[in-house]
Protein backbone atom coordinates (compact mmCIF):
# COMPACT_ATOMS: atom_id res chain seq x y z
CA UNK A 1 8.93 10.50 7.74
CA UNK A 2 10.05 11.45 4.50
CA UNK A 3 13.53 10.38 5.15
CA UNK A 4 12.61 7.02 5.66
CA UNK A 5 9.75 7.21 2.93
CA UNK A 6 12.66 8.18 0.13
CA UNK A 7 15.90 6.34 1.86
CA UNK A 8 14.03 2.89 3.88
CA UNK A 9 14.44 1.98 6.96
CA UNK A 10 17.88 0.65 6.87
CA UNK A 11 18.58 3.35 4.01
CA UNK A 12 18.29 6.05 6.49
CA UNK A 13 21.25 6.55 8.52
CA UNK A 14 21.11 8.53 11.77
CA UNK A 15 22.72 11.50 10.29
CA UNK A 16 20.09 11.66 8.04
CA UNK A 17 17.32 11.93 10.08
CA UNK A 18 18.87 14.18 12.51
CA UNK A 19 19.49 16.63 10.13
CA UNK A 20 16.27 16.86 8.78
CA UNK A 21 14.82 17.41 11.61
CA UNK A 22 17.32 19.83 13.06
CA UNK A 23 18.59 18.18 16.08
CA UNK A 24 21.22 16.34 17.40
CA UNK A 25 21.17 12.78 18.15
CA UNK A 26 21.22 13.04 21.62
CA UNK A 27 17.81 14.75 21.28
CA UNK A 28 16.53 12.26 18.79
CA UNK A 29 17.41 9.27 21.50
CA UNK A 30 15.46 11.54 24.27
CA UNK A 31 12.54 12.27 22.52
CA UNK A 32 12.21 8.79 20.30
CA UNK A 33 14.24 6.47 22.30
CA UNK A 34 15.74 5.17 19.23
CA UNK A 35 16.03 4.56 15.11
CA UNK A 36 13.11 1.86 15.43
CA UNK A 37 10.57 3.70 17.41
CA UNK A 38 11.28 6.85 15.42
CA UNK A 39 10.36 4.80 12.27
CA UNK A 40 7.27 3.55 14.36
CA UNK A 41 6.07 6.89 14.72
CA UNK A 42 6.81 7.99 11.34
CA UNK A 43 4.48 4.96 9.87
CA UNK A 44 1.68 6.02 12.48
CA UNK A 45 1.93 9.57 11.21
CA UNK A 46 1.94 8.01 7.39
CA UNK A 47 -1.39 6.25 8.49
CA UNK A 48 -3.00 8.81 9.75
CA UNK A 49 -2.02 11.58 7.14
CA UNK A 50 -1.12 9.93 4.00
CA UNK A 51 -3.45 6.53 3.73
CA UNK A 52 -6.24 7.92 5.44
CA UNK A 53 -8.26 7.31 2.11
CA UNK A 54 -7.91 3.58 2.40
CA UNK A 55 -10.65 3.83 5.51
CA UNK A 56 -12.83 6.16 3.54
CA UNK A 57 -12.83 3.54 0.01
CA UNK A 58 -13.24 0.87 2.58
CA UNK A 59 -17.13 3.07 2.52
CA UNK A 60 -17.94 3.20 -0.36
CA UNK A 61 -21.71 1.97 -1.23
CA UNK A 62 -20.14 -1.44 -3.75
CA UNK A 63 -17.51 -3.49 -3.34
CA UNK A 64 -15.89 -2.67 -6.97
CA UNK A 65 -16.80 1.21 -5.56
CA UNK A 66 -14.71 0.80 -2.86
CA UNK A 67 -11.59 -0.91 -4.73
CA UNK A 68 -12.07 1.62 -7.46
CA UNK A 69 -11.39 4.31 -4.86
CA UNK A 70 -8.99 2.55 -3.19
CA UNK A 71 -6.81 2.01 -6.61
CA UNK A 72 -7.70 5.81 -7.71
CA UNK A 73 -7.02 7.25 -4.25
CA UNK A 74 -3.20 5.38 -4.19
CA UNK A 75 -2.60 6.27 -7.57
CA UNK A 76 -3.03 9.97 -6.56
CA UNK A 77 -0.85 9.50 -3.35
CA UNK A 78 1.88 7.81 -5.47
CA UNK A 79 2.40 10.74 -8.03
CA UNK A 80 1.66 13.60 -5.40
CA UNK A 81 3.97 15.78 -6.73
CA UNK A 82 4.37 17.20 -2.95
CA UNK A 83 5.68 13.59 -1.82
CA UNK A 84 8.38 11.60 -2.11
CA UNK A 85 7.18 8.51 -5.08
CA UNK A 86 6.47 5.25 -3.34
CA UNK A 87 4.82 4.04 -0.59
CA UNK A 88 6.74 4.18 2.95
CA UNK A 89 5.14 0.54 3.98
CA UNK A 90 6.63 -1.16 0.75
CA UNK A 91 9.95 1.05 0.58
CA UNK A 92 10.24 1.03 4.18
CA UNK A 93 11.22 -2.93 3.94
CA UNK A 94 12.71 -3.66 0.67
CA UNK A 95 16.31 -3.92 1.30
CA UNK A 96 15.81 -4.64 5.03
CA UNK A 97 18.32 -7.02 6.37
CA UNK A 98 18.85 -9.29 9.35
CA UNK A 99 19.14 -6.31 11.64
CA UNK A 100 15.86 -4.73 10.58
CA UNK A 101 13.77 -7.88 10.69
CA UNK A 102 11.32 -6.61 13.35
CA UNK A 103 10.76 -3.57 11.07
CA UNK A 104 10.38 -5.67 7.86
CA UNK A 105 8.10 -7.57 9.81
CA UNK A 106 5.67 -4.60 11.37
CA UNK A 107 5.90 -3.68 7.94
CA UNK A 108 4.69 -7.26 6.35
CA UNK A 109 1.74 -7.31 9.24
CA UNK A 110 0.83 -3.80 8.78
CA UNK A 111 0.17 -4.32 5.13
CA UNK A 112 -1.27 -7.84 5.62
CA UNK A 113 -3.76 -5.77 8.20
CA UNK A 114 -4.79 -3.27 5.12
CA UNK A 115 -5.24 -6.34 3.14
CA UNK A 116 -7.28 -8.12 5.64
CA UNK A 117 -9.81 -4.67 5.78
CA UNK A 118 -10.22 -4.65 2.10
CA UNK A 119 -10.80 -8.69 2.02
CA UNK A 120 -13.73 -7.65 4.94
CA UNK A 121 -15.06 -5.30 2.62
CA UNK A 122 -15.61 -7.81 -0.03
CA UNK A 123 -16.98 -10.75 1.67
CA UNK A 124 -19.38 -7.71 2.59
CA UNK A 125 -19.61 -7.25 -0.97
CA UNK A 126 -20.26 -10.49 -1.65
CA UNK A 127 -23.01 -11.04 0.87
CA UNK A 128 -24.70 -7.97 -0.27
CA UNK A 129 -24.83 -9.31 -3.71
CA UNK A 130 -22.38 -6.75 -5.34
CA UNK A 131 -19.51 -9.61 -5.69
CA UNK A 132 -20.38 -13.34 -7.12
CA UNK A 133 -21.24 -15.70 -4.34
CA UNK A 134 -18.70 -17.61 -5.42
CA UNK A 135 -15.86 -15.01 -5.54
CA UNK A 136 -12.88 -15.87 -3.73
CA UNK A 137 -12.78 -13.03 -1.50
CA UNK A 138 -9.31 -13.59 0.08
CA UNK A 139 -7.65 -13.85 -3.47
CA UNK A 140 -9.23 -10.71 -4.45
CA UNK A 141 -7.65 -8.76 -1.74
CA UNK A 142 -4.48 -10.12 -2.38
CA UNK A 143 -4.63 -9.54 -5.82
CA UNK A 144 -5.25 -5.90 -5.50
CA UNK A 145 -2.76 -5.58 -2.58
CA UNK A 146 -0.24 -6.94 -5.32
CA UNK A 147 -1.07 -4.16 -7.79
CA UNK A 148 -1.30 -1.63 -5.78
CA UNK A 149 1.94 -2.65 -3.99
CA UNK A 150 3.75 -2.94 -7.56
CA UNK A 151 1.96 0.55 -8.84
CA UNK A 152 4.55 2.09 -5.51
CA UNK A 153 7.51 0.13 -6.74
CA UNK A 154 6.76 1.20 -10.69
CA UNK A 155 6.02 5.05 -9.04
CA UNK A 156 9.42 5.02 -7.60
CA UNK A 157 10.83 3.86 -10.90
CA UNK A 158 8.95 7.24 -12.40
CA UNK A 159 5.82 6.00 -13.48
CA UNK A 160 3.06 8.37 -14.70
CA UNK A 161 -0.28 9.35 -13.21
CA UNK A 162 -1.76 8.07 -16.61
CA UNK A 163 0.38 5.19 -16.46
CA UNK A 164 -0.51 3.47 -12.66
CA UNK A 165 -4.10 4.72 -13.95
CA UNK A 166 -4.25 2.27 -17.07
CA UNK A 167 -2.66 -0.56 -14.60
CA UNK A 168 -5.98 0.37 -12.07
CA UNK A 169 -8.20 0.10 -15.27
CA UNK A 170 -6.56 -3.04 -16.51
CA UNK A 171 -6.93 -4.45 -13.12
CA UNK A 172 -10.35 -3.47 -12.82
CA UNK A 173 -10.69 -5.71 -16.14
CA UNK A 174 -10.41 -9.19 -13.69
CA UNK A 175 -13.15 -8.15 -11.55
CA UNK A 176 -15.29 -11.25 -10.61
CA UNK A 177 -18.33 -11.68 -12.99
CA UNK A 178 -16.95 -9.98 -15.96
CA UNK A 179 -15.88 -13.33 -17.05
CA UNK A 180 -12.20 -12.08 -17.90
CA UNK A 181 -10.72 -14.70 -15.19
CA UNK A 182 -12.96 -17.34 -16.30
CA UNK A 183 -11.70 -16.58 -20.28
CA UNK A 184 -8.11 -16.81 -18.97
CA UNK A 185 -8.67 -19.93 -17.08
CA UNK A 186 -10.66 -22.01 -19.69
CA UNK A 187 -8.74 -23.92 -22.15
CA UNK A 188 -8.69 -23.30 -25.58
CA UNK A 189 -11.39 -24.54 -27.51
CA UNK A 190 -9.90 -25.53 -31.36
């Protein structure tokens, strides 16, 4: 997993990932089959171990609560000193070519699924009264999906704790009903 977490899927050759896991690739093709369902395991063990906290957030009493953890809870993932930086999801399919497409694709539904949850969770919001009934629950999700996607990128790129932290609290700033969209949207008024 961390092989392809640091290198991508296409990054990480077979050598690689046979010699961090101390076999040969005969064994790797008996007990994985192949490079691609290898990788599928490896993102089914990231799910389960490492984004876990996205189903717990997904609980949380408010729909800001639960975004607010969500942001906080990737933040800490990303700078885990006892990880590789990044996200294996995102990193797994950024230089993915031709050959890879199935991968790059898993990859683009698997986060599109994540995204879909967290939209759920705020149309939830929003019919329990904790979002605007007019907030645009869909854009919301992507919008947060899109930072948090670009906090793994910057994270790679050696971004701080305290830094992806002041991105979550600026982000936090565009939360519907604290009129910061509305301000950037309305024109100026001379």
């Amino acid at each position: 997993m961390e092989v392809f977490w640091l290198k991508g899927y296409e990054g990480a050759s077979l050598t690689d990932l046979t010699h961090a896991m101390g076999i040969n690739r005969p064994s790797l093709y008996a007990a994985f089959g192949n490079k691609e369902e290898l990788f599928r395991k490896c993102l089914q063990r990231y799910a389960e171990r490492m984004v876990s906290y996205v189903r717990d957030a997904l609980k949380a009493p408010t729909a800001r609560g639960a975004v607010l953890e969500l942001m906080h809870a990737a933040v800490g993932l990303l700078t885990d000193p006892g990880n590789p930086r990044g996200c294996l999801a995102v990193h797994g399919a950024l230089a993915c070519g031709d050959e890879a497409r199935v991968i790059k694709d898993e990859l683009a539904a698997w986060r599109g699924a994540g995204q879909e949850a967290l939209r759920q969770r705020l149309e939830r919001g929003r019919l329990e009264g904790d979002l605007p009934t007019n907030a645009d629950t869909n854009t919301l999700a992507r919008y947060f999906y899109i930072v948090a996607q670009g906090m793994a990128v910057q994270s790679t790129a050696g971004a701080t704790k305290e830094e992806l932290l002041a991105v979550v609290a600026t982000a936090m700033r565009a939360w519907p009903g604290d009129n910061i969209m509305d301000a950037a949207s309305a024109p100026n008024e001379s």
